[in-house]
Protein backbone atom coordinates (compact mmCIF):
# COMPACT_ATOMS: atom_id res chain seq x y z
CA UNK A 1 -24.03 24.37 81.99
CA UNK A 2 -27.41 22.80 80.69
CA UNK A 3 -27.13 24.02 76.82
CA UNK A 4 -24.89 22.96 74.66
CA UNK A 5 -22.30 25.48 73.89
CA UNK A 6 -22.53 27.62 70.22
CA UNK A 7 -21.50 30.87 69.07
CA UNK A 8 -22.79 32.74 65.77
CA UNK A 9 -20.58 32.52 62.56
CA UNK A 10 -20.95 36.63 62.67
CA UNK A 11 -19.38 36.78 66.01
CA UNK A 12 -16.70 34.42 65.78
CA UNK A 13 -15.92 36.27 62.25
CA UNK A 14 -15.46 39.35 63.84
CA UNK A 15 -12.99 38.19 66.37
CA UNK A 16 -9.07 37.66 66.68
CA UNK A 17 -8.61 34.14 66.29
CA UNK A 18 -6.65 34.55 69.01
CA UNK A 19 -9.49 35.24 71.24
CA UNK A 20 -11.64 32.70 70.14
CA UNK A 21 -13.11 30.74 72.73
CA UNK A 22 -11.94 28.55 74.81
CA UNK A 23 -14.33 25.77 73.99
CA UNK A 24 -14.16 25.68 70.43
CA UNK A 25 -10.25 23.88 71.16
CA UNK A 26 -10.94 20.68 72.10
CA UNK A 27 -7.36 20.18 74.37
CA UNK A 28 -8.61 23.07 76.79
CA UNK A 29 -11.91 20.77 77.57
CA UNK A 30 -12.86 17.45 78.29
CA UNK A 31 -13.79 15.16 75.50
CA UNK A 32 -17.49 14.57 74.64
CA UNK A 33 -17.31 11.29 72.45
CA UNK A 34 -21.03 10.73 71.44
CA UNK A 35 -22.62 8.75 68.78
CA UNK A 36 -21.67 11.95 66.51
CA UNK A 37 -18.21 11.92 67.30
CA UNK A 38 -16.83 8.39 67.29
CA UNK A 39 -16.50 8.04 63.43
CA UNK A 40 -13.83 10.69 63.91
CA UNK A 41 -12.38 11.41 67.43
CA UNK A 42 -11.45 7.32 68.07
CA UNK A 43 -8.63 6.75 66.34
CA UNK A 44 -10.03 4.21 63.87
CA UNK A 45 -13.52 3.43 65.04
CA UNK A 46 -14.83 4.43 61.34
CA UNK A 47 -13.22 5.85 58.23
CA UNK A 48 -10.03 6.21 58.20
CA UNK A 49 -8.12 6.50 62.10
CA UNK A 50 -4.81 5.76 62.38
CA UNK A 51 -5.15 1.43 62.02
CA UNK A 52 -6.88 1.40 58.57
CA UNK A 53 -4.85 4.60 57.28
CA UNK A 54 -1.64 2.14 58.25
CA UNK A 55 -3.36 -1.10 56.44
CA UNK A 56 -3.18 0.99 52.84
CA UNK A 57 0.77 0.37 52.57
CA UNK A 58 0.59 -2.41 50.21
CA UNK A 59 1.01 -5.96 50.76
CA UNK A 60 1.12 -4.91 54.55
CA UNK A 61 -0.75 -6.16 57.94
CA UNK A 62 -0.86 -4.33 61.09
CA UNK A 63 0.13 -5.35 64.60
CA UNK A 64 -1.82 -3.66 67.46
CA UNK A 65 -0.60 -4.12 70.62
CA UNK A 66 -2.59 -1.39 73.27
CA UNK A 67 -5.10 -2.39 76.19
CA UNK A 68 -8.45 -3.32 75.67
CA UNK A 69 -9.62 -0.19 76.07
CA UNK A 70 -7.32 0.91 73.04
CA UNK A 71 -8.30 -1.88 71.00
CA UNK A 72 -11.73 -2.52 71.74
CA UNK A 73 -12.82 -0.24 68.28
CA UNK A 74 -10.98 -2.09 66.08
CA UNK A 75 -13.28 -4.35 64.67
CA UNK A 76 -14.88 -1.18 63.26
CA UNK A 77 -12.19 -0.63 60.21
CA UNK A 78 -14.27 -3.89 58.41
CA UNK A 79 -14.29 -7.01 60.79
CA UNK A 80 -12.93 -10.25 60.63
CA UNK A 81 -14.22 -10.71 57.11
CA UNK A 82 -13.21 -7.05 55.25
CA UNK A 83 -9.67 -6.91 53.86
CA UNK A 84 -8.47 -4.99 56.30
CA UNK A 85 -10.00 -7.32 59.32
CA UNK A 86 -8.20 -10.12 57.82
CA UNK A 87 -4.70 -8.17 58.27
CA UNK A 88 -5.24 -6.78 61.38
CA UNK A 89 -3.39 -8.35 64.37
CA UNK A 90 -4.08 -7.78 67.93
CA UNK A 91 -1.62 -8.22 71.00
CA UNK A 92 -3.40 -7.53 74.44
CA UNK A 93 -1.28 -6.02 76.88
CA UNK A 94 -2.37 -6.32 80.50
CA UNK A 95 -1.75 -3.79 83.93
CA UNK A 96 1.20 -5.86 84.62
CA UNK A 97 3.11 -5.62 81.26
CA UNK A 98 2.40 -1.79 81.06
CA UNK A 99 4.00 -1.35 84.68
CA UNK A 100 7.12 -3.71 83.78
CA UNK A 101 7.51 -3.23 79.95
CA UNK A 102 7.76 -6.66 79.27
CA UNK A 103 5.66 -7.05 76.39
CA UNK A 104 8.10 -5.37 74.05
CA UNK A 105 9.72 -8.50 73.41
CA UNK A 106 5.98 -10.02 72.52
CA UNK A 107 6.14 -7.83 70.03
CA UNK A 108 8.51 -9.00 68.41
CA UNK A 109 7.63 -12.66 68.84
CA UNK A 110 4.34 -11.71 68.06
CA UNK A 111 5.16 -10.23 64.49
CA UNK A 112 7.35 -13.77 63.88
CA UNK A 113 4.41 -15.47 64.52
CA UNK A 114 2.33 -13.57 61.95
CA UNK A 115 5.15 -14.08 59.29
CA UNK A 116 4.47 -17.85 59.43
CA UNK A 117 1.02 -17.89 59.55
CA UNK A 118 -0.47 -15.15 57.67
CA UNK A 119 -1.32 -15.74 53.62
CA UNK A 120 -0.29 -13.93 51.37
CA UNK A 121 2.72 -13.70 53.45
CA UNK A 122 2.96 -9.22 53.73
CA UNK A 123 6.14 -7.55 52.95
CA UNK A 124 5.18 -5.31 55.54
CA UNK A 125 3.65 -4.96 59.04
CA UNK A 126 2.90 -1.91 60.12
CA UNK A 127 3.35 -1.97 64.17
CA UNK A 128 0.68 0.24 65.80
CA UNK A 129 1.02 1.69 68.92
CA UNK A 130 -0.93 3.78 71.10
CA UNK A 131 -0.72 6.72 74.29
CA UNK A 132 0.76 4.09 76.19
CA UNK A 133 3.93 3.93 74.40
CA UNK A 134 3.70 7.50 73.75
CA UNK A 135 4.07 8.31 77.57
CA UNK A 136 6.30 4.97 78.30
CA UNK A 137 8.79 7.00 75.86
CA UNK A 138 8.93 3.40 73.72
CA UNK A 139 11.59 4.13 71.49
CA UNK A 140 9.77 3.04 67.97
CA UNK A 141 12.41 2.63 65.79
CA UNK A 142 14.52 0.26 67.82
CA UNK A 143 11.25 -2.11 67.85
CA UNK A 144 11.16 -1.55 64.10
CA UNK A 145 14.97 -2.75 63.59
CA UNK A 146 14.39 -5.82 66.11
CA UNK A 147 11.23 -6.70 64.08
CA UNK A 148 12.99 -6.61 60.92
CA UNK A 149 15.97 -8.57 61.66
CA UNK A 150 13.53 -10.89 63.22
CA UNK A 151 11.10 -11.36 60.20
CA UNK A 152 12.73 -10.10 57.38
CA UNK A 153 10.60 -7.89 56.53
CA UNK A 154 9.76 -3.94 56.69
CA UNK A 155 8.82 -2.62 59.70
CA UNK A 156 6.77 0.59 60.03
CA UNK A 157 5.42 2.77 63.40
CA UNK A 158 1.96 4.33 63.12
CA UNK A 159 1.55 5.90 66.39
CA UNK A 160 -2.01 6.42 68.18
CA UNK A 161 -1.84 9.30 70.29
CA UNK A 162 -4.84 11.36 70.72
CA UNK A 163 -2.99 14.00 72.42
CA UNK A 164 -0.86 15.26 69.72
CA UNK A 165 -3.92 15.68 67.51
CA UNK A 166 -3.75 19.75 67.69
CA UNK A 167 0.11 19.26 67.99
CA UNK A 168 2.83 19.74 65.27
CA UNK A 169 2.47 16.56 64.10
CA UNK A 170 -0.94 14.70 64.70
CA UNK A 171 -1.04 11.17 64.38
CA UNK A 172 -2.72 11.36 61.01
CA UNK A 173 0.02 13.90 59.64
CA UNK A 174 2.34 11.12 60.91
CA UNK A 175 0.58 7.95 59.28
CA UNK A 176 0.71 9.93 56.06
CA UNK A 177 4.41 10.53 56.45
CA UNK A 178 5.31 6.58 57.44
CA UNK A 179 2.84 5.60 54.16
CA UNK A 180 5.78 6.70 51.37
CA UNK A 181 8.96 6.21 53.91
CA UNK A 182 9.76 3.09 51.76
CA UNK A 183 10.05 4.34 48.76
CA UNK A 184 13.43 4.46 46.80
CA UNK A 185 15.18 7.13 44.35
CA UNK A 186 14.63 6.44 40.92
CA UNK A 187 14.79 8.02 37.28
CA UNK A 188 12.20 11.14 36.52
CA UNK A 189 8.88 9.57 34.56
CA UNK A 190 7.61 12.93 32.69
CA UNK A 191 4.21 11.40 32.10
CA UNK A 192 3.51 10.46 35.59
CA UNK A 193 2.47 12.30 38.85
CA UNK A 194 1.35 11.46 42.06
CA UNK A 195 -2.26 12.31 44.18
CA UNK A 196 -1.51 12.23 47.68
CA UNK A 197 -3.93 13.23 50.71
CA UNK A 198 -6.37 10.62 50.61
CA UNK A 199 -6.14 6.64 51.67
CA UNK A 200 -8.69 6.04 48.51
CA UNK A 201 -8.79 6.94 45.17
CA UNK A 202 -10.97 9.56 43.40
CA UNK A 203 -14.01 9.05 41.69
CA UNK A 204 -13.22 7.19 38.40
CA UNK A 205 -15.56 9.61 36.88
CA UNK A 206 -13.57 12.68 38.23
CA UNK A 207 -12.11 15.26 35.30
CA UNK A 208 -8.94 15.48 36.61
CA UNK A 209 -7.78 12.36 35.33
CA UNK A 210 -8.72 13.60 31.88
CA UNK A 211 -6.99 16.65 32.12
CA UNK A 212 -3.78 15.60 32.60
CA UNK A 213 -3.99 12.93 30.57
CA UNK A 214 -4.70 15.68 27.68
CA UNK A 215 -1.82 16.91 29.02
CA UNK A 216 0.51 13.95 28.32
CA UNK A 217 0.35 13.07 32.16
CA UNK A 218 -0.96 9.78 31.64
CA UNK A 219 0.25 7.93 34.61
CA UNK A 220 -1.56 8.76 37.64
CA UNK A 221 -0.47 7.16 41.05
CA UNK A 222 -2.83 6.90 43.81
CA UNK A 223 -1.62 4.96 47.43
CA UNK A 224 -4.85 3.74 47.94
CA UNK A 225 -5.12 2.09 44.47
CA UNK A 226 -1.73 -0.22 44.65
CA UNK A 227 -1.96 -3.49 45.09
CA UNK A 228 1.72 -4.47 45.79
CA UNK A 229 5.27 -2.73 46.67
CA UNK A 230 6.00 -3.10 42.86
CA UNK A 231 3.16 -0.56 41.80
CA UNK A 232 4.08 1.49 45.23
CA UNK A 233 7.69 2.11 44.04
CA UNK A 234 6.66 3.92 41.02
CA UNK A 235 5.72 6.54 43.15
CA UNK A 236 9.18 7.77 43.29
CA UNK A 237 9.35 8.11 39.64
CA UNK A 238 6.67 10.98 39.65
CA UNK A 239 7.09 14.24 37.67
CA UNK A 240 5.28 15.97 40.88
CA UNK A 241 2.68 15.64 43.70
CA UNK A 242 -0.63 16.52 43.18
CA UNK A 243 -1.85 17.50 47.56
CA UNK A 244 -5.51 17.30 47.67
CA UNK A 245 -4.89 17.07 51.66
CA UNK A 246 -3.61 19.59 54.08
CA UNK A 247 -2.52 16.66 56.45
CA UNK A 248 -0.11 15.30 53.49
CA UNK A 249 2.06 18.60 53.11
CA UNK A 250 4.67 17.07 55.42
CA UNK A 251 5.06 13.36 53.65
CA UNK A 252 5.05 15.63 50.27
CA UNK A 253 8.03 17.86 51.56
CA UNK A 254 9.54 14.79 52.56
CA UNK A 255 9.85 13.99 48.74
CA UNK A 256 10.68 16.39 47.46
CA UNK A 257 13.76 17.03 49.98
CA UNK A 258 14.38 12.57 49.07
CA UNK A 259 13.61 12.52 45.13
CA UNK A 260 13.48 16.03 44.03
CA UNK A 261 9.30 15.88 43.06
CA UNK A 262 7.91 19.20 43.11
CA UNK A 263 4.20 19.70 45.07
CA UNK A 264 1.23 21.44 43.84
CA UNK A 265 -1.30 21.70 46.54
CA UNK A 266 -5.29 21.89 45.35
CA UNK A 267 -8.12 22.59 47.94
CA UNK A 268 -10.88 19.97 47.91
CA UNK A 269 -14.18 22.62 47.48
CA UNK A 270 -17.54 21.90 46.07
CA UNK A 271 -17.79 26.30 44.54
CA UNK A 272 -17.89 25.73 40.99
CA UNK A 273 -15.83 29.24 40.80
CA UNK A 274 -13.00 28.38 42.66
CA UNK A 275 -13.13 24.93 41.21
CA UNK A 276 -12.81 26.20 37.82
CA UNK A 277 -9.92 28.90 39.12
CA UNK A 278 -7.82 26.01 40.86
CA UNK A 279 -7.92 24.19 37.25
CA UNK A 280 -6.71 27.33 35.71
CA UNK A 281 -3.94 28.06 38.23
CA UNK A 282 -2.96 24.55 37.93
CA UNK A 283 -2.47 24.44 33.84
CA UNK A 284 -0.69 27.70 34.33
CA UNK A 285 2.09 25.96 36.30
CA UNK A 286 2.11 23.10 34.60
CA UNK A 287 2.34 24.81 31.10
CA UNK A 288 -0.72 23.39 29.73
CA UNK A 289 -4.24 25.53 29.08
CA UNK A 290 -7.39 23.25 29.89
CA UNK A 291 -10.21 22.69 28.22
CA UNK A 292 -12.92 23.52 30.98
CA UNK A 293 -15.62 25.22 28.82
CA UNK A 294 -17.56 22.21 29.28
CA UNK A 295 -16.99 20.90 32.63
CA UNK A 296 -17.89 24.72 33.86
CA UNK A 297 -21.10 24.69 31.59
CA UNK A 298 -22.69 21.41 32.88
CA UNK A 299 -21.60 22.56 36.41
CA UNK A 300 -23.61 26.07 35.98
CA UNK A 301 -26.61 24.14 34.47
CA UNK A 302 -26.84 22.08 37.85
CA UNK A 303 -26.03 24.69 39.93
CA UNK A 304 -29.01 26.90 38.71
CA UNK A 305 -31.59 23.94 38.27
CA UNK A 306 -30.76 23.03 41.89
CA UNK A 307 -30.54 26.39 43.80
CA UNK A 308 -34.19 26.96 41.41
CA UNK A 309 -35.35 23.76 42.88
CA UNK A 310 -34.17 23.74 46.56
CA UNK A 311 -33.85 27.54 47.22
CA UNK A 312 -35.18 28.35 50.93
CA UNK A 313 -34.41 24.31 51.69
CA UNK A 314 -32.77 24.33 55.69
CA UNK A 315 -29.61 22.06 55.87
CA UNK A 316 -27.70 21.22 59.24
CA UNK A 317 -24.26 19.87 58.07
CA UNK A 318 -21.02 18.84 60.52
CA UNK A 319 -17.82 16.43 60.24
CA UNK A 320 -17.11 12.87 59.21
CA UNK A 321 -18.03 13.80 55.32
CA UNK A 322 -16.11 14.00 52.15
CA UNK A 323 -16.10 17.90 52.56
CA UNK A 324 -14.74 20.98 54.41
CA UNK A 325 -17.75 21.56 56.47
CA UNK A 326 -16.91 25.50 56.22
CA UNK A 327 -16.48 25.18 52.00
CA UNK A 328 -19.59 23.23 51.96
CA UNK A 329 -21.74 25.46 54.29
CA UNK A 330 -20.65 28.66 51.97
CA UNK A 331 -21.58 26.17 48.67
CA UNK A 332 -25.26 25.53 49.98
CA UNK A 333 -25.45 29.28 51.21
CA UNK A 334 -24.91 30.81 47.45
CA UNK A 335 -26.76 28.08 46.15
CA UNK A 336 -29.67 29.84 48.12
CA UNK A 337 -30.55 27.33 50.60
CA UNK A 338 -30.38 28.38 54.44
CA UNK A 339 -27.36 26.37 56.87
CA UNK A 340 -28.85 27.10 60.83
CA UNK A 341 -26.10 24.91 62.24
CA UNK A 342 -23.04 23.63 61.45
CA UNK A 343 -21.35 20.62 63.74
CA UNK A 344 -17.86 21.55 63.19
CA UNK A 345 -15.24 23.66 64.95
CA UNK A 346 -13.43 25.77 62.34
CA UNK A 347 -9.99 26.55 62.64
CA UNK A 348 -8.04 29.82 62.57
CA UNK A 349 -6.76 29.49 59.02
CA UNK A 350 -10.14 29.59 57.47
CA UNK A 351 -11.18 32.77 59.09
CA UNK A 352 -11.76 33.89 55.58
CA UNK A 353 -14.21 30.98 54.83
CA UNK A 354 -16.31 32.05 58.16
CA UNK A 355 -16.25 35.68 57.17
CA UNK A 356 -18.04 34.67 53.61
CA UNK A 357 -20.62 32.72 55.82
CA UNK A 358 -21.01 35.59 57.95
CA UNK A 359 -22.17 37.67 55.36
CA UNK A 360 -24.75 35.51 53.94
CA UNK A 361 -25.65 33.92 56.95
CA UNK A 362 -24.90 35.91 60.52
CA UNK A 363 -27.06 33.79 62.87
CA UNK A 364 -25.80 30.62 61.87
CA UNK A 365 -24.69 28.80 65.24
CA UNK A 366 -21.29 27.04 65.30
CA UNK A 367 -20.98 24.15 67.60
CA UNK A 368 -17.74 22.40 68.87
CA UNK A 369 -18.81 18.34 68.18
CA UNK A 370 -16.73 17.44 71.64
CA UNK A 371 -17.30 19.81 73.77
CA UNK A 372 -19.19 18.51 76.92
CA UNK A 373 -22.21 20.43 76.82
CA UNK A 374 -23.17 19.29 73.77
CA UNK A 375 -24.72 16.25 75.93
CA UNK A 376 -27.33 18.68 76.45
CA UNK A 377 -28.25 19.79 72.62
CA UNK A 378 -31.61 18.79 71.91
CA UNK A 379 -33.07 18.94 68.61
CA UNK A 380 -34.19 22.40 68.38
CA UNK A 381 -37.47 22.05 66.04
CA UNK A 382 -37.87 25.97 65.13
CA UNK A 383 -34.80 25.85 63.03
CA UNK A 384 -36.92 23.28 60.93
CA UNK A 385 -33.67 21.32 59.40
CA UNK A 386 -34.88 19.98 56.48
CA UNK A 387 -31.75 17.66 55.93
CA UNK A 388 -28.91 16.88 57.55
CA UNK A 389 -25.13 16.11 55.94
CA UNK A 390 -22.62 13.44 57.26
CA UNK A 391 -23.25 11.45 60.52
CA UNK A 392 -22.34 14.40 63.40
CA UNK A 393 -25.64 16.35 62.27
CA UNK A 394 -27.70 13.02 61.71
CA UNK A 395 -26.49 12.67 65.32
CA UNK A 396 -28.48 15.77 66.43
CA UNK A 397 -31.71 15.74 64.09
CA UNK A 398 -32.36 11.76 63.57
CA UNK A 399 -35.93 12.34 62.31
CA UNK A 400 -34.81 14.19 59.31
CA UNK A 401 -33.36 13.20 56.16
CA UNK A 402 -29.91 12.25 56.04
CA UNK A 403 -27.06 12.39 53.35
CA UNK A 404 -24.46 10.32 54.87
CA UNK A 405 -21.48 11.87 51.67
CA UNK A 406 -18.43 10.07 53.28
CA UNK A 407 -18.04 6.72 50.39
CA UNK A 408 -14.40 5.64 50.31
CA UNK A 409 -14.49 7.14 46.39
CA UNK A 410 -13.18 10.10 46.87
CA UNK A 411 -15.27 12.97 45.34
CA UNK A 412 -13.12 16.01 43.71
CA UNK A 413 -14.11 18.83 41.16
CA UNK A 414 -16.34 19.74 38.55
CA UNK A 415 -17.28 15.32 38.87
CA UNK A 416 -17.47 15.92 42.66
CA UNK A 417 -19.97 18.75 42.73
CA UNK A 418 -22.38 17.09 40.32
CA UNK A 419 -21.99 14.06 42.83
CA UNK A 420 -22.77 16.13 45.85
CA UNK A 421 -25.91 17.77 44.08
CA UNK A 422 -27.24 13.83 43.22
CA UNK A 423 -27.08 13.20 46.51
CA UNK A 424 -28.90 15.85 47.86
CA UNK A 425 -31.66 15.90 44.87
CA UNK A 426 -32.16 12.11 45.46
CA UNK A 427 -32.08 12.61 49.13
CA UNK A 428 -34.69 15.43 49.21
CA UNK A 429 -36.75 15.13 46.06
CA UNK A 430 -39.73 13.13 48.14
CA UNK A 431 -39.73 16.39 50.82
CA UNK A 432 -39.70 18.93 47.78
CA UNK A 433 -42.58 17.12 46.28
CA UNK A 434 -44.63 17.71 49.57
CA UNK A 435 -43.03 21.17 49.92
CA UNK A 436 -43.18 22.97 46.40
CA UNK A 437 -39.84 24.16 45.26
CA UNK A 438 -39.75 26.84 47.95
């Protein structure tokens, strides 16, 4: 194969999922990890992998023992001078103690040894394994226990293991899950919930906050915004879970089946409509009516002045950004501006999604980020991209403008869309001006 591999959002919308192809599932082909793909496929080389997803429990550092091979992207989650750099811990395990096992009990010294060194002492480390211990069958929790009664301390597993990524529980489903085993049953707080999903917190600016609080829900609990196992317990005390993340449904049923808190799940999306319908469906079950007259009006004033502004504009847009690449393709599309590619393999479940971009945009061409052929893409300069979103597409069209959209401030809502339109106004203004408004 010498071209990289695509198929049309029409075509793929008008088949079974079931008889999709082959290469849009990455475990039925080899891996292609380029440039594009590292920030997400590496567990950990940027954003949030497995090792800094761990390093959010509180008061925690993490223990990474794993090959060099394994280990040799850690520095990426901040370096030896970031927060999280400065609780990471790194045991190197050779051929030999692979073969004979015997760096199991290293572990354990190992974790004594960061006990009496590291400051602040941590409350927690967080041991990190990889596919090694995953095929050696390593039995987790017994290295937890030993660690424990070595250290005194808590001892958590966050696994590594690339190959359960399209599995019933992927590692990242998994970290989420080990992030609120700690926490303890405790009295009902009516005025508090819980945001789970993301290992950040929202944008201080974002609405929701304000909503609830006009709601009497004035305690808002974020795991990415404690600074100690005192604040983290409170989490328990939640009225309910707010799940702005698909891969946090499992730790969610977890508590409610522990401490009785109810979920509400809410789907990240940058369409004003469904924004505004999520925030309606959401004060319905929580009793309360919001007030989103003028949220929604601001939002349709942007909306218009941008889509008058950009209309026509051509925007390549693929993982590693703040966004479902599918909701955010369909956003841009009824904004008016044109989507040619999109760097993302969709998934079964949001058929629905590629049926809407279907029927504004048929020819748009779907590509699989690791499949192998995609060595062979080559920046195709008759779909004139006029800007690219997130770091896969930047990958593929490095001579054009570039809106990067993945901050650690998590964007959501009405305060999320206006921050998405910024970016891309600031990002493209200088090309508009040379363009005309299109």
């Amino acid at each position: 194969m010498t071209s990289p591999f695509f198929v049309s959002a029409q075509t793929l919308s008008q088949t079974d999922p079931k008889d999709w192809p082959k290469d849009l599932i990455s475990s039925q082909n080899l891996i292609y990890s380029s440039k594009a793909t590292l920030a997400f496929n590496s567990p950990g080389a940027e954003g949030f992998g497995v090792k800094r997803a761990a390093l959010t429990m509180p008061e925690s550092v993490l223990l990474l023992f794993s090959p060099g091979c394994c280990g040799r992207n850690t520095s990426a989650i901040g370096g030896p001078t970031s927060q999280y750099g400065q609780r990471t811990y790194y045991l190197l395990l050779d051929e030999t103690d692979i073969v004979t096992g015997r760096y199991l009990p290293k572990i354990v010294e190992a974790a004594s040894e960061i006990m009496a060194m590291a400051k602040p002492k941590p409350k927690v480390i967080m041991l990190c394994s990889t596919c090694v211990d995953a095929l050696l069958g390593t039995d987790m929790e017994q290295l937890c226990r030993k660690v424990e009664e070595k250290c005194s301390c808590h001892a958590l597993a966050a696994t590594m293991y690339a190959l359960t990524r399209e599995g019933h529980l992927p590692p990242m489903v998994a970290v989420r899950r080990t992030l609120y085993s700690l926490l303890k049953k405790q009295p009902k707080d009516p005025r508090a919930a819980n945001i789970l999903g993301f290992f950040t917190g929202l944008d201080k600016n974002c609405e929701l906050y304000e909503l609830l609080a006009c709601g009497g829900i004035d305690r808002v609990y974020e795991l990415g915004c404690m600074d100690n196992l005192k604040a983290y317990h409170k989490m328990s005390s939640a009225n309910f879970n707010l799940v702005l993340h698909s891969e946090a449904r499992l730790a969610a049923d977890d508590m409610e089946k522990n401490f009785q808190i109810p979920a509400i799940e809410l789907f990240r999306t940058y369409q004003l409509s469904k924004i505004t319908n999520q925030y309606k469906i959401l004060g319905q079950i929580l009793g309360l009516k919001f007030k989103l007259q003028g949220y929604e009006g601001e939002g349709n004033v942007l909306t218009e002045k941008f889509s008058q502004d950009f209309k026509g504009i051509n925007v390549a847009l693929g993982e590693g950004v703040n966004a479902d690449p599918l909701d955010l393709a369909l956003t841009l599309l009824r904004l008016g501006l044109n989507v040619p590619e999109i760097f993302a393999a969709p998934a079964p479940t949001q058929l629905p999604q590629l049926k809407a971009i279907a029927d504004l945009s048929p020819d748009t061409k779907i590509y699989s980020n690791l499949h192998p052929s995609m060595m062979f893409y080559e920046d195709n300069l008759a779909q004139n991209i006029d800007i690219t979103i997130g770091l896969a597409a930047n990958y593929y069209h490095q001579e054009c403008k570039n809106l990067l959209f993945n901050s650690d401030e998590q964007p959501f809502g009405y305060q999320g869309l206006k921050k998405l339109l910024s970016g891309l106004r600031n990002t493209l203004a200088p090309k508009r001006n040379s363009r005309g408004k299109g």
